[in-house]
C-alpha atoms as a PDB file:
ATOM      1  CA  UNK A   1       0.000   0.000   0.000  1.00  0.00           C
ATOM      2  CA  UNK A   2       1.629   3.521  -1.241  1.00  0.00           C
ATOM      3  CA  UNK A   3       2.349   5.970   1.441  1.00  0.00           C
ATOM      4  CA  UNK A   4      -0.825   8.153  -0.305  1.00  0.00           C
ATOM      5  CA  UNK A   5      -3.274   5.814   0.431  1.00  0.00           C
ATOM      6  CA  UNK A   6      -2.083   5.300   4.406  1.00  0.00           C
ATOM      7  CA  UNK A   7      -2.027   8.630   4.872  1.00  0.00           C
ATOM      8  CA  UNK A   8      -5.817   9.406   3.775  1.00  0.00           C
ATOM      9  CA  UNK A   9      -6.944   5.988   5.245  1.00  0.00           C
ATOM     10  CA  UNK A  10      -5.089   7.650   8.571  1.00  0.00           C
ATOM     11  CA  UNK A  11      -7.174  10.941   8.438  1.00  0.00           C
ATOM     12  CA  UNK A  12     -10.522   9.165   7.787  1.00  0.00           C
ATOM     13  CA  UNK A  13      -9.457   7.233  11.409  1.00  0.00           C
ATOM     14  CA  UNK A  14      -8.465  10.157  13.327  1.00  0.00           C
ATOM     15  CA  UNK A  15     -11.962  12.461  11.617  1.00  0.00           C
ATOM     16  CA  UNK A  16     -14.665   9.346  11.430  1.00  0.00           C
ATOM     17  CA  UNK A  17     -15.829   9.339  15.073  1.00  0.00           C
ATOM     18  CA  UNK A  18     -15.544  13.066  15.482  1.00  0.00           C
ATOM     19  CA  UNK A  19     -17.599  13.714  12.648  1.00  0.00           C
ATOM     20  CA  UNK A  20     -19.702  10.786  13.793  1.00  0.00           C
ATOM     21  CA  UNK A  21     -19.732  12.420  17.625  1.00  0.00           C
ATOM     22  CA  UNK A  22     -20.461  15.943  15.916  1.00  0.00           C
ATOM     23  CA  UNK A  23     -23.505  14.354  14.307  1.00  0.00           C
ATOM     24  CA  UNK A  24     -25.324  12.885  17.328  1.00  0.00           C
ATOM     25  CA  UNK A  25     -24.130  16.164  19.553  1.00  0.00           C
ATOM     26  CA  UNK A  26     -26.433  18.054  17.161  1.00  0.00           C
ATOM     27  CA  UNK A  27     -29.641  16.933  18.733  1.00  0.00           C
ATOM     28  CA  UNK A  28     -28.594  16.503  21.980  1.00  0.00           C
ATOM     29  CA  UNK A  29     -30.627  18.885  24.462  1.00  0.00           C
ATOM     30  CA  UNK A  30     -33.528  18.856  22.006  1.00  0.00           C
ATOM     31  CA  UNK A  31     -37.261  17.701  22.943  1.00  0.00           C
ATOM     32  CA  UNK A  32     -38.410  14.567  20.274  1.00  0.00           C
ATOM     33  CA  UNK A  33     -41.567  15.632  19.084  1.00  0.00           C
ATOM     34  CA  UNK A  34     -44.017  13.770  16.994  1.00  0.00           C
ATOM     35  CA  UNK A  35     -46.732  15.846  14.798  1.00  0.00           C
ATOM     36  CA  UNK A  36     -49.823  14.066  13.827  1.00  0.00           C
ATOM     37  CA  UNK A  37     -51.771  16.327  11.356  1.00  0.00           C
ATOM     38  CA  UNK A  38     -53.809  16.440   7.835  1.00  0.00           C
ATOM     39  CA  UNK A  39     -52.397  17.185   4.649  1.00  0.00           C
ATOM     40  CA  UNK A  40     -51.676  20.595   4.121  1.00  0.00           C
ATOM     41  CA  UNK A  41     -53.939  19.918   0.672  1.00  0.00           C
ATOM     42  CA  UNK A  42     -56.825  19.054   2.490  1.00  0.00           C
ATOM     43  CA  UNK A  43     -57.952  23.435   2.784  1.00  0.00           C
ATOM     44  CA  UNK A  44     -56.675  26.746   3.014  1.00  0.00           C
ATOM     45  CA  UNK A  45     -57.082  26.747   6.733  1.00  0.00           C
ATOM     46  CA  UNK A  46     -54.768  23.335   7.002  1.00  0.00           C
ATOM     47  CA  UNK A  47     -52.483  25.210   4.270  1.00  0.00           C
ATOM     48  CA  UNK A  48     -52.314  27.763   7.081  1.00  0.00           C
ATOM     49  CA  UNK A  49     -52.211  25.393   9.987  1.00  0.00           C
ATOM     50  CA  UNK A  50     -49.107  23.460   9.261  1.00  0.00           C
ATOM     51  CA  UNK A  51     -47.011  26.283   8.377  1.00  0.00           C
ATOM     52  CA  UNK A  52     -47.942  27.579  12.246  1.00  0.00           C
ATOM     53  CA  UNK A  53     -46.764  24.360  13.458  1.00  0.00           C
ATOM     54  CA  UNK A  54     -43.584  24.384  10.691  1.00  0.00           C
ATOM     55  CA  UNK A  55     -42.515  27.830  11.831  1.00  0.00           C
ATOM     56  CA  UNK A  56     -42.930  26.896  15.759  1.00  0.00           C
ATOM     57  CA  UNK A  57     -41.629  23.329  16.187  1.00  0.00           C
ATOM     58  CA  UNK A  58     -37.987  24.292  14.526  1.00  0.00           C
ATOM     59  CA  UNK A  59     -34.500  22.894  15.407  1.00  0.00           C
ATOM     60  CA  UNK A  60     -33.258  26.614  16.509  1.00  0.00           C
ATOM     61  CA  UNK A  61     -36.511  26.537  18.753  1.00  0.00           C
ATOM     62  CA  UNK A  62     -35.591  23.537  20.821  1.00  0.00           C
ATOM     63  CA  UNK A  63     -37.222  20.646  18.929  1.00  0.00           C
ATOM     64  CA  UNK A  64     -36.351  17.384  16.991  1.00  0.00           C
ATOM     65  CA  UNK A  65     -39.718  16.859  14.882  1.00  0.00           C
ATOM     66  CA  UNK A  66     -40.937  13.953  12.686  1.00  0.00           C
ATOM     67  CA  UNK A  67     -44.471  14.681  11.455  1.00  0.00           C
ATOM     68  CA  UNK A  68     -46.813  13.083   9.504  1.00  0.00           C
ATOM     69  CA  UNK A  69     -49.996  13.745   7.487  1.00  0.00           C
ATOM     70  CA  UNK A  70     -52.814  11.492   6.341  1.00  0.00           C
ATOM     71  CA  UNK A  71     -56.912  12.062   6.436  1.00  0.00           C
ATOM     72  CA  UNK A  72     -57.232   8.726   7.002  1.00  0.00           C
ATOM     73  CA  UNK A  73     -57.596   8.016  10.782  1.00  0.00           C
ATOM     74  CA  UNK A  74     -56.279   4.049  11.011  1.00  0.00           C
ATOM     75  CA  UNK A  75     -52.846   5.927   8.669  1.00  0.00           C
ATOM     76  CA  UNK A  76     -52.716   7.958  11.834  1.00  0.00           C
ATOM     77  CA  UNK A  77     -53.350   5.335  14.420  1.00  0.00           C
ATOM     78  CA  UNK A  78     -50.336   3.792  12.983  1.00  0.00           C
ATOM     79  CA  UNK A  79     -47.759   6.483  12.992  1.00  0.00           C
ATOM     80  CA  UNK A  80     -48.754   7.228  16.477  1.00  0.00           C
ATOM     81  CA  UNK A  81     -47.779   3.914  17.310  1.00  0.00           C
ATOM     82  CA  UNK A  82     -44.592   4.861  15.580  1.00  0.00           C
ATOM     83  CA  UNK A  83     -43.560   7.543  17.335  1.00  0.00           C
ATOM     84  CA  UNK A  84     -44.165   5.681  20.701  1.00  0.00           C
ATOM     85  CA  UNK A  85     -41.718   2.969  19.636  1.00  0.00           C
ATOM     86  CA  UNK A  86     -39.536   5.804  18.252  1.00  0.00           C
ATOM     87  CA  UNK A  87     -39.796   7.131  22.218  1.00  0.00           C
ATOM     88  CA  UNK A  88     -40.475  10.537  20.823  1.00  0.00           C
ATOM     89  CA  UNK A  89     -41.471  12.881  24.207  1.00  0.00           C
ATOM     90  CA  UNK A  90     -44.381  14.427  22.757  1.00  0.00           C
ATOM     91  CA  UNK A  91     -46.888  13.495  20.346  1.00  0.00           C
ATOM     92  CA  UNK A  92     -48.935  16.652  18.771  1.00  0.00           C
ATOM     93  CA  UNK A  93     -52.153  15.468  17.471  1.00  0.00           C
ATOM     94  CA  UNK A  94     -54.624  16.599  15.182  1.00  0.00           C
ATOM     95  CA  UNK A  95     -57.015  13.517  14.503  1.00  0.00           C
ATOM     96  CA  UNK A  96     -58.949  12.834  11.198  1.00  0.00           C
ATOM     97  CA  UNK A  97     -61.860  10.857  13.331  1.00  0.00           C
ATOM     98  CA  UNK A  98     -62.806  11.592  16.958  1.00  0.00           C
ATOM     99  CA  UNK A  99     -63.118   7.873  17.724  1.00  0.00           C
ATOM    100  CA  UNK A 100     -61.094   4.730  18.241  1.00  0.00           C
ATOM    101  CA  UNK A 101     -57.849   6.436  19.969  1.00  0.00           C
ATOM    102  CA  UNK A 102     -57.768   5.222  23.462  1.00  0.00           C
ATOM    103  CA  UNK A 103     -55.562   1.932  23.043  1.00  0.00           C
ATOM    104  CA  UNK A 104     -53.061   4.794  21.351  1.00  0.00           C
ATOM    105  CA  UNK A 105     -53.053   7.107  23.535  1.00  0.00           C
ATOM    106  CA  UNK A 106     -52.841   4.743  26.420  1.00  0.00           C
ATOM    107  CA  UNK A 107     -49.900   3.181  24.636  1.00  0.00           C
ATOM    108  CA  UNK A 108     -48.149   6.695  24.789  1.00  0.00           C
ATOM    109  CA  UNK A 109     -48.771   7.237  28.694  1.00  0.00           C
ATOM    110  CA  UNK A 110     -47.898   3.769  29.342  1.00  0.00           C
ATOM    111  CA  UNK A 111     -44.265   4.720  27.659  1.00  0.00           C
ATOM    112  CA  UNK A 112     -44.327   8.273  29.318  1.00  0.00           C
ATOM    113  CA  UNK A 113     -45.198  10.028  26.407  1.00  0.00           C
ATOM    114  CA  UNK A 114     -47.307  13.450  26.969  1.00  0.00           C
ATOM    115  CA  UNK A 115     -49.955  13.672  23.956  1.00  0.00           C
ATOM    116  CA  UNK A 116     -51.019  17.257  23.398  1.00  0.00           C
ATOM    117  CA  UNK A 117     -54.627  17.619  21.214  1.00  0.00           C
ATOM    118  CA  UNK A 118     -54.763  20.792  18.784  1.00  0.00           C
ATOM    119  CA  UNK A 119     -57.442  21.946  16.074  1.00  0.00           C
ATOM    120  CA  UNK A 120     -60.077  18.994  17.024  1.00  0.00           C
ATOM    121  CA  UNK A 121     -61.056  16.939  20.155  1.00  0.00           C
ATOM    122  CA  UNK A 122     -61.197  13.197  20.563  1.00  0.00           C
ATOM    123  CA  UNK A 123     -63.636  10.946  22.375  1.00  0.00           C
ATOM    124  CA  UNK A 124     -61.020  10.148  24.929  1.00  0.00           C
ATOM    125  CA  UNK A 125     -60.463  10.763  29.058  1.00  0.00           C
ATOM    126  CA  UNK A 126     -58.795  13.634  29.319  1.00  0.00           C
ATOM    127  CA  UNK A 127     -56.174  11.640  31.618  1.00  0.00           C
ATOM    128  CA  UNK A 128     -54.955   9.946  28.370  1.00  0.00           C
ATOM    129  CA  UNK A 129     -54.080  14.025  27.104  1.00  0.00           C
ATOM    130  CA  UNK A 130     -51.624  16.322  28.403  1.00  0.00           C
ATOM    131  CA  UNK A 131     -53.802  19.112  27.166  1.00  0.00           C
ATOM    132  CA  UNK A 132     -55.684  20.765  23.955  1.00  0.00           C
ATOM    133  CA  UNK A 133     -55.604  23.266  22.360  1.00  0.00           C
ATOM    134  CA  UNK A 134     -58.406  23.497  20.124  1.00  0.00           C
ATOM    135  CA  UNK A 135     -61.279  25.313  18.030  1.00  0.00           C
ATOM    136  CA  UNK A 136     -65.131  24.784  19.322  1.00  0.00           C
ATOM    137  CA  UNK A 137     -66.803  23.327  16.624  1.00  0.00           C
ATOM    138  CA  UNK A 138     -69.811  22.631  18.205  1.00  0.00           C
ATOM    139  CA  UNK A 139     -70.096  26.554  18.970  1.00  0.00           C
ATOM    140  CA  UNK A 140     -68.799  27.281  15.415  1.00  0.00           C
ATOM    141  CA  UNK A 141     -71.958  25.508  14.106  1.00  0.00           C
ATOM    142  CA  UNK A 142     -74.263  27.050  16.450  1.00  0.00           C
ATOM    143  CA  UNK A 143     -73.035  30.569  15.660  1.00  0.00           C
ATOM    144  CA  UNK A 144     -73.610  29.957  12.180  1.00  0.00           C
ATOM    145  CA  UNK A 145     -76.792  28.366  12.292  1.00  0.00           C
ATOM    146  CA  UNK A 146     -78.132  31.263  15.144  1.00  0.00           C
ATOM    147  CA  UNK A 147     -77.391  33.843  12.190  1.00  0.00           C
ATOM    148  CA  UNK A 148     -79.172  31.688   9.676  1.00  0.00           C
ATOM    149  CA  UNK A 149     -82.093  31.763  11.376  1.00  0.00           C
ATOM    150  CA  UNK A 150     -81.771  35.406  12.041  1.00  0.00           C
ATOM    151  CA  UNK A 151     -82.010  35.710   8.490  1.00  0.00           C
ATOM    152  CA  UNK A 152     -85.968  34.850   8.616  1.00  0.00           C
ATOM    153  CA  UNK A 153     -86.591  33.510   5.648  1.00  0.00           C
ATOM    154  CA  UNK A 154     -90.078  32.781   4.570  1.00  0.00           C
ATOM    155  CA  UNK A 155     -88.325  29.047   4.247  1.00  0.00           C
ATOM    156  CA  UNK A 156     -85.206  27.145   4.151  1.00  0.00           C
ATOM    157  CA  UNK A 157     -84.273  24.966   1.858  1.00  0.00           C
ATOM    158  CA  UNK A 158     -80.817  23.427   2.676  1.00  0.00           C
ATOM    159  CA  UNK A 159     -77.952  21.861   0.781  1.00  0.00           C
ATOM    160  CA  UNK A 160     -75.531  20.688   3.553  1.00  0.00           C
ATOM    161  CA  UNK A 161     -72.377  19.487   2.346  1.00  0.00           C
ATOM    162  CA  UNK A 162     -70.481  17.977   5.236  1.00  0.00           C
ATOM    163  CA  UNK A 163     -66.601  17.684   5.780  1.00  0.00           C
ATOM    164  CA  UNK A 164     -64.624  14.288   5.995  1.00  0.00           C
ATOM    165  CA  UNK A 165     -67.250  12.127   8.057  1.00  0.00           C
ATOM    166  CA  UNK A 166     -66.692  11.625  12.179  1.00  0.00           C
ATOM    167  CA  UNK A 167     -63.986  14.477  12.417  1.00  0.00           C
ATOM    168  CA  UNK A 168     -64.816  17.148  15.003  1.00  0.00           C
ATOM    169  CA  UNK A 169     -64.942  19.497  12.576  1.00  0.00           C
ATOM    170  CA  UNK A 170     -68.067  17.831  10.913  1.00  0.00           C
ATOM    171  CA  UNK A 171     -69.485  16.499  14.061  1.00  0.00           C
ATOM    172  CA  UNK A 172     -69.388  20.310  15.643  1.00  0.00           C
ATOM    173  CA  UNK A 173     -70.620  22.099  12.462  1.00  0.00           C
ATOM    174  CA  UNK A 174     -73.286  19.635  11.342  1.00  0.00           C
ATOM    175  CA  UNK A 175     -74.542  19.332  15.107  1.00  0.00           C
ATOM    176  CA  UNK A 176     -76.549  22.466  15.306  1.00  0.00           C
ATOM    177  CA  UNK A 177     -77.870  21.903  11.189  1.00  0.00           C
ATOM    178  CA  UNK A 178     -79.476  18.520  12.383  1.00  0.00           C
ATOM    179  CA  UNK A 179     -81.333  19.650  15.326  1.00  0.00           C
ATOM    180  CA  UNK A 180     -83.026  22.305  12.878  1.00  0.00           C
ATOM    181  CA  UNK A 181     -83.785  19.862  10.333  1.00  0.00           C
ATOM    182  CA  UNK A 182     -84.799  17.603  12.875  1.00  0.00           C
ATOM    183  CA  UNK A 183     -87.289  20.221  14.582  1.00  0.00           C
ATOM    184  CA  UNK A 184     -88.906  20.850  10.863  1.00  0.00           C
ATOM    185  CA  UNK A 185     -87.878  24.331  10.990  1.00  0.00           C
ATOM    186  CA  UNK A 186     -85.761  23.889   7.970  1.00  0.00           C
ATOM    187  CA  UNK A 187     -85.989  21.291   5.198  1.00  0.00           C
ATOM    188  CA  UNK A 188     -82.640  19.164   4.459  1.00  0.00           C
ATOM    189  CA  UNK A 189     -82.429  19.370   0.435  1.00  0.00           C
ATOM    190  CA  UNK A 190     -79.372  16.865   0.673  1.00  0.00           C
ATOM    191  CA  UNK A 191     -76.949  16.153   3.438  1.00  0.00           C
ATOM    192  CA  UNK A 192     -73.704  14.945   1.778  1.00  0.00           C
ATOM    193  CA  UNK A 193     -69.998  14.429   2.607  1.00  0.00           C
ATOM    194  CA  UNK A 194     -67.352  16.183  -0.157  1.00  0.00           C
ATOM    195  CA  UNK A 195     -64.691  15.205   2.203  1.00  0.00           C
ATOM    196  CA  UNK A 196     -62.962  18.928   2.633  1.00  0.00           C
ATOM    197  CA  UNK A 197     -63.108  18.317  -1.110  1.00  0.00           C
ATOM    198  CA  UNK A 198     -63.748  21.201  -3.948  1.00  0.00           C
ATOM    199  CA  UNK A 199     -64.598  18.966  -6.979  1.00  0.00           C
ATOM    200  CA  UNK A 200     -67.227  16.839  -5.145  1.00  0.00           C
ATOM    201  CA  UNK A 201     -68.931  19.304  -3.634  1.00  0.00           C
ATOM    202  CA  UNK A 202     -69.912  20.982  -6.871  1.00  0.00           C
ATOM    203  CA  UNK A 203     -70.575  17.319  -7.956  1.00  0.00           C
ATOM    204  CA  UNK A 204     -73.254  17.145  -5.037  1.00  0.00           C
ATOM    205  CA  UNK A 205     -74.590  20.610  -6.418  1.00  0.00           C
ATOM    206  CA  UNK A 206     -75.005  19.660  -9.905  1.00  0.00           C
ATOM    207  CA  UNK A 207     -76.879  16.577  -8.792  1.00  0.00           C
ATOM    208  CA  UNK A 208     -79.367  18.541  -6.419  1.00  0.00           C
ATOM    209  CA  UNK A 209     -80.085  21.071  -9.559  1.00  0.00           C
ATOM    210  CA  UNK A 210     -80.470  18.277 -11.979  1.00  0.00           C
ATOM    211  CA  UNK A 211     -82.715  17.150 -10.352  1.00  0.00           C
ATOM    212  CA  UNK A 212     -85.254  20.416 -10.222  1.00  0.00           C
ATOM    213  CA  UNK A 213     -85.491  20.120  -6.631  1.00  0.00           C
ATOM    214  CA  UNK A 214     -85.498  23.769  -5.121  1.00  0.00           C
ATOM    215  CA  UNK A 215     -82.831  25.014  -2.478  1.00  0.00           C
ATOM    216  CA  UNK A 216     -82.313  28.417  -1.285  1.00  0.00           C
ATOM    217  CA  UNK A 217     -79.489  27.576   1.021  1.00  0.00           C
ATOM    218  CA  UNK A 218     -75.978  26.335   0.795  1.00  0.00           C
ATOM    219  CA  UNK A 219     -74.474  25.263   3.860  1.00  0.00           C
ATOM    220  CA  UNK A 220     -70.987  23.594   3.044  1.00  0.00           C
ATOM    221  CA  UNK A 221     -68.611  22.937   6.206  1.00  0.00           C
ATOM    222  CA  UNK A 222     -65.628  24.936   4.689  1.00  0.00           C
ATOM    223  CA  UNK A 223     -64.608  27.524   2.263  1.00  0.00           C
ATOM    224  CA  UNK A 224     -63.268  25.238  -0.755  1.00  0.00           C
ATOM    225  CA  UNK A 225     -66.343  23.071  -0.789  1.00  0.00           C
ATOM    226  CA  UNK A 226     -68.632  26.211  -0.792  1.00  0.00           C
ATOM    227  CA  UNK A 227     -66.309  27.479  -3.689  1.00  0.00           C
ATOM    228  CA  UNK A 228     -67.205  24.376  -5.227  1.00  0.00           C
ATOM    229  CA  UNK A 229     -70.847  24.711  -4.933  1.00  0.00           C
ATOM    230  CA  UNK A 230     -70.682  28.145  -6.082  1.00  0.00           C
ATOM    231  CA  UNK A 231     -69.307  27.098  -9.452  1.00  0.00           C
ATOM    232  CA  UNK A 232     -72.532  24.721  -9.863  1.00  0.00           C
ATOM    233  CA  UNK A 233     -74.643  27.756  -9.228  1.00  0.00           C
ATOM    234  CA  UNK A 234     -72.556  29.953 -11.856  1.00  0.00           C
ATOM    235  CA  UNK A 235     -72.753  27.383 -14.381  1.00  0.00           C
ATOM    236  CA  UNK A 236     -76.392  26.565 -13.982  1.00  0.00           C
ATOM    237  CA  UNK A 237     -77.516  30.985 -13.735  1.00  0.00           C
ATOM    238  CA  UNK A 238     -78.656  30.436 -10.671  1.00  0.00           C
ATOM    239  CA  UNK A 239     -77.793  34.091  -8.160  1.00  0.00           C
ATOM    240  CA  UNK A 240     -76.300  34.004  -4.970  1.00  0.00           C
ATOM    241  CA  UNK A 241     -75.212  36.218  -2.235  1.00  0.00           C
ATOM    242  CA  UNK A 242     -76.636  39.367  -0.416  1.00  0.00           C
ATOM    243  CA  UNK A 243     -80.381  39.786  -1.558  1.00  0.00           C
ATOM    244  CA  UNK A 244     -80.096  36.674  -4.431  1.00  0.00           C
ATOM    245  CA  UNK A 245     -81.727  33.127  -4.748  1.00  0.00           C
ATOM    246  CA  UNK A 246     -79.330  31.250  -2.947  1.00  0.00           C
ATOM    247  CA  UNK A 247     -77.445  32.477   0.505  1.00  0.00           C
ATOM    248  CA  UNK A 248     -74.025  30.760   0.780  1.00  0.00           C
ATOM    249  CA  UNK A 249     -72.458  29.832   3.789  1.00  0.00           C
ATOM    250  CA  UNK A 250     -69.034  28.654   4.661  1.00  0.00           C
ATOM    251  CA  UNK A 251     -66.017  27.844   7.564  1.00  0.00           C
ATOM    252  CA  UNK A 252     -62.865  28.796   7.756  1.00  0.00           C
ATOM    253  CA  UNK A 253     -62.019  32.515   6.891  1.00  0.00           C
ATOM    254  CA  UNK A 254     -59.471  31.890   3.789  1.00  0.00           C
ATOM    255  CA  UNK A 255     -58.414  35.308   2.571  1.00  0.00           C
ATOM    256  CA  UNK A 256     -60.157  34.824  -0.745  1.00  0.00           C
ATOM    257  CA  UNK A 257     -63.586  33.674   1.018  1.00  0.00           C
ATOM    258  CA  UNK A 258     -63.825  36.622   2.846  1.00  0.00           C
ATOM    259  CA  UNK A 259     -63.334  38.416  -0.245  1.00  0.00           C
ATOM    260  CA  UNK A 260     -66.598  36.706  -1.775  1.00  0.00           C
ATOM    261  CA  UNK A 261     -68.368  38.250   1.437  1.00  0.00           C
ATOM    262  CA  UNK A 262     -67.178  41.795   0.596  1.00  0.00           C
ATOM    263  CA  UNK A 263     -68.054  41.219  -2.511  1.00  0.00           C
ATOM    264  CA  UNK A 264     -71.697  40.203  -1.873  1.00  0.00           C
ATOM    265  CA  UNK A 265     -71.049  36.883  -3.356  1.00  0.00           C
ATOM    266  CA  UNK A 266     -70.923  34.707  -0.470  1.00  0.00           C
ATOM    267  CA  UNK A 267     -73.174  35.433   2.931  1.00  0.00           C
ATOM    268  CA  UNK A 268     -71.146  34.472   5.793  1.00  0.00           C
ATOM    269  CA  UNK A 269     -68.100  32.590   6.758  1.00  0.00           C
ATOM    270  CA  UNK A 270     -67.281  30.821  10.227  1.00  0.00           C
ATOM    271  CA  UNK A 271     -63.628  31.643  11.787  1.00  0.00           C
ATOM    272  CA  UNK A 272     -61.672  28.443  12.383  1.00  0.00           C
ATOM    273  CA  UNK A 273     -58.200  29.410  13.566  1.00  0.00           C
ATOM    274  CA  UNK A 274     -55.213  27.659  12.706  1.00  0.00           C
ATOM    275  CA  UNK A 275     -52.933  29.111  15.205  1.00  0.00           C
ATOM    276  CA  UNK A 276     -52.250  26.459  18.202  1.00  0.00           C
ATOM    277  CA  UNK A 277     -48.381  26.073  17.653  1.00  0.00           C
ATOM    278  CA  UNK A 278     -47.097  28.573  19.613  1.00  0.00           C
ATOM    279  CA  UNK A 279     -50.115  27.834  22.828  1.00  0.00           C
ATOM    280  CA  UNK A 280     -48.450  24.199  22.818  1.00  0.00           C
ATOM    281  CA  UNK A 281     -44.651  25.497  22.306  1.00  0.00           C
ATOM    282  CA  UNK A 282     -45.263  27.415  25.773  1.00  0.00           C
ATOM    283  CA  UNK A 283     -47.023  24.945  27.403  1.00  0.00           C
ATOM    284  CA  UNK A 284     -44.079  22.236  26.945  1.00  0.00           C
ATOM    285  CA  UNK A 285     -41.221  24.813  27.848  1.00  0.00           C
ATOM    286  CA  UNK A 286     -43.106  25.147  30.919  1.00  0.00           C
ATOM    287  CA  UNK A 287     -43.460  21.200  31.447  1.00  0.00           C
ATOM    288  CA  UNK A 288     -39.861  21.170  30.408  1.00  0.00           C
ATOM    289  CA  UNK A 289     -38.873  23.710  33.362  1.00  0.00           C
ATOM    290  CA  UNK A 290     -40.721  21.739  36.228  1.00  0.00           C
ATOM    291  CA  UNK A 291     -43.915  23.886  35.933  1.00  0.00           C
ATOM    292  CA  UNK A 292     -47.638  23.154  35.675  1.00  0.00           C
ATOM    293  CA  UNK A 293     -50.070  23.749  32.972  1.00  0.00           C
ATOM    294  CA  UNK A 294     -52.694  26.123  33.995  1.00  0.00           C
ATOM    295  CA  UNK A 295     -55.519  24.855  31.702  1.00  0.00           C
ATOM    296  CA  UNK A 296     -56.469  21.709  30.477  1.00  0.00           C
ATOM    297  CA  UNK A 297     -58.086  23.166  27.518  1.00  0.00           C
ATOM    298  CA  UNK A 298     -57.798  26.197  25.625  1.00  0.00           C
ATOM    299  CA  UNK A 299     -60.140  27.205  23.597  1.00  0.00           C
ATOM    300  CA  UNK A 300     -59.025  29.342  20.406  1.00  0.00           C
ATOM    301  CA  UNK A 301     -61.771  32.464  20.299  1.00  0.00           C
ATOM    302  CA  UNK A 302     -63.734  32.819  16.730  1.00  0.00           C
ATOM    303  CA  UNK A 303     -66.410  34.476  15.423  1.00  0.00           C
ATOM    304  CA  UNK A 304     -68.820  34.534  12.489  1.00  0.00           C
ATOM    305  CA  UNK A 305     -68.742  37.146   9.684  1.00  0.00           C
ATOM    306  CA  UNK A 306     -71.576  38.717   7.564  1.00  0.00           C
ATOM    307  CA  UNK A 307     -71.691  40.098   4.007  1.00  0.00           C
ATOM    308  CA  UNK A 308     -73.452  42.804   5.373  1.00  0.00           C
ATOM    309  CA  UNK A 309     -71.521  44.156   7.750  1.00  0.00           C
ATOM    310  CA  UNK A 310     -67.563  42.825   7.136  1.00  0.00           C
ATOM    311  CA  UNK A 311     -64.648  45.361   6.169  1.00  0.00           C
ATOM    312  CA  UNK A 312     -61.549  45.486   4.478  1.00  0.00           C
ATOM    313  CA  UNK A 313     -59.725  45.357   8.117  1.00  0.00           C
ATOM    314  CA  UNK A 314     -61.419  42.410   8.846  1.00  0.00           C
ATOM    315  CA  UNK A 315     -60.125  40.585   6.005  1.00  0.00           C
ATOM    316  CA  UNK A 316     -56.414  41.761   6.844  1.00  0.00           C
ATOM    317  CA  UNK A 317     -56.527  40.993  10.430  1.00  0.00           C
ATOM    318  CA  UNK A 318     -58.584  37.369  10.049  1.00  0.00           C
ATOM    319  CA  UNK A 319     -58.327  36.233   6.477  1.00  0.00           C
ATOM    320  CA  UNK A 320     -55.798  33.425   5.656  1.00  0.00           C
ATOM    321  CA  UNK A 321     -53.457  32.982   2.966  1.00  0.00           C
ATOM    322  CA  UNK A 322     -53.669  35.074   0.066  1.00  0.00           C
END
């Protein structure tokens, strides 16, 4: 062997383990964390969402993170179960289905892992959650069906088109719908999942005016499925908006949405906010420090906007995205 070769196989000796040592130094100190979320696809507001938690949960912030998106709750299940074998110390979660997450998130205390809840809430005991930090979407639906009604309209005639079925989300915002339509005081045209999902919601549009069946009320469960159902309207001549045939309703606040409001387009829109990240960052720096949590569960405050009376400043203090 030439003196050339000894002398680089002599460097890579002396430099392996240190670069090896430098390596695993890197995340020494920092807290394993484990985010559980939808796609950023799935809306605007999860567009918005998981950039909150991207910005937050950073290396130069403190944290290791793995994270990992599917709508589909059993994908979820399963990279929970991940992360506990992983021995992650915190698993963020934002569940697709409220049900079926107490074996989970028993697992998790079991191994010592703290499971925070943000956006939606599970059917769990709360001892199996460190906290949550989450949106009311049982009061979002109320608030929007309270100013339906307030509308007083000689009759309603509703196409509900529901988000991905069993999420809180859908469960909260449908809630309030069903007890009217259950009560008679408003007639359910079609009650239909698009899953979160643009294209099938103006499929389950179409269908309703294909069929000649009259509606004067489109209730979809967030902004990209109501943009949906407003394209079946446009194509088929049919008006909506302030003083038209057909009032539109939807959830979330996306910049653009609240646009269609000021516009006279749309008729209201449902905040949902997206912003949890930083709640959660201060609540594990202060389980990190020895401290105590002073609330089980936060509740993010929202509100409900009307064509009639939103501004320009309201769009550029609550609107999302662009």
């Amino acid at each position: 062997m030439n003196k050339k070769i000894l002398c680089i196989l002599a460097v890579l000796v002396v430099l392996g383990p240190c670069v090896l040592f430098a390596g695993g130094q890197q995340d020494t100190g920092l807290i394993k964390v484990g985010i559980i979320n939808n796609p950023p696809s799935e809306s605007g507001y999860r567009a918005a969402n998981v950039a909150d938690f991207e910005k937050v949960f950073t290396k130069a912030n403190g944290y290791s993170v793995t994270t990992f998106y599917s709508l589909k709750n059993d994908e979820q299940l399963n990279a929970a179960s991940q992360f506990i074998t992983d021995k992650v110390d915190y698993i963020l979660l934002s569940a697709a289905a409220t049900d079926g997450w107490d074996s989970v998130l028993t697992n998790a205390k079991e191994a010592g892992i703290k499971v925070f809840l943000f956006d939606r809430m599970l059917n769990a005991k709360e001892s199996l959650y460190e906290a949550a930090v989450v949106s009311n979407m049982a009061e979002e639906g109320k608030t929007a069906v309270a100013w339906l009604k307030a509308q007083k309209l000689p009759a309603y005639k509703v196409i509900h088109i529901q988000g991905a079925m069993g999420s809180d989300a859908q469960l909260g915002r449908t809630g309030a719908l069903d007890a009217e339509f259950a009560s008679g005081k408003m007639k359910k045209v079609v009650q239909q999942t698009a899953t979160w999902d643009e294209a099938e919601a103006k499929k389950i549009v179409e269908s309703v005016i294909n069929s000649k069946e009259s509606f004067n009320v489109i209730y979809a469960e967030n902004d990209g499925m109501a943009k949906g159902a407003v394209a079946a309207l446009d194509a088929a001549g049919i008006t909506h908006g302030v003083d038209k045939a057909v009032i539109v309703m939807g959830f979330d606040c996306n910049r653009w949405a609240l646009r269609e409001l000021l516009a006279g387009n749309w008729n209201y829109n449902g905040q949902c906010s997206p912003f949890q990240a930083s709640v959660i960052d201060k609540m594990i720096k202060t389980l990190e420090s020895g401290g105590k949590l002073a609330s089980k569960k936060v509740i993010s405050e929202e509100k409900g906007f009307d064509a009639r009376t939103i501004t320009q400043k309201d769009i550029d203090t609550y609107g999302l995205g662009d």
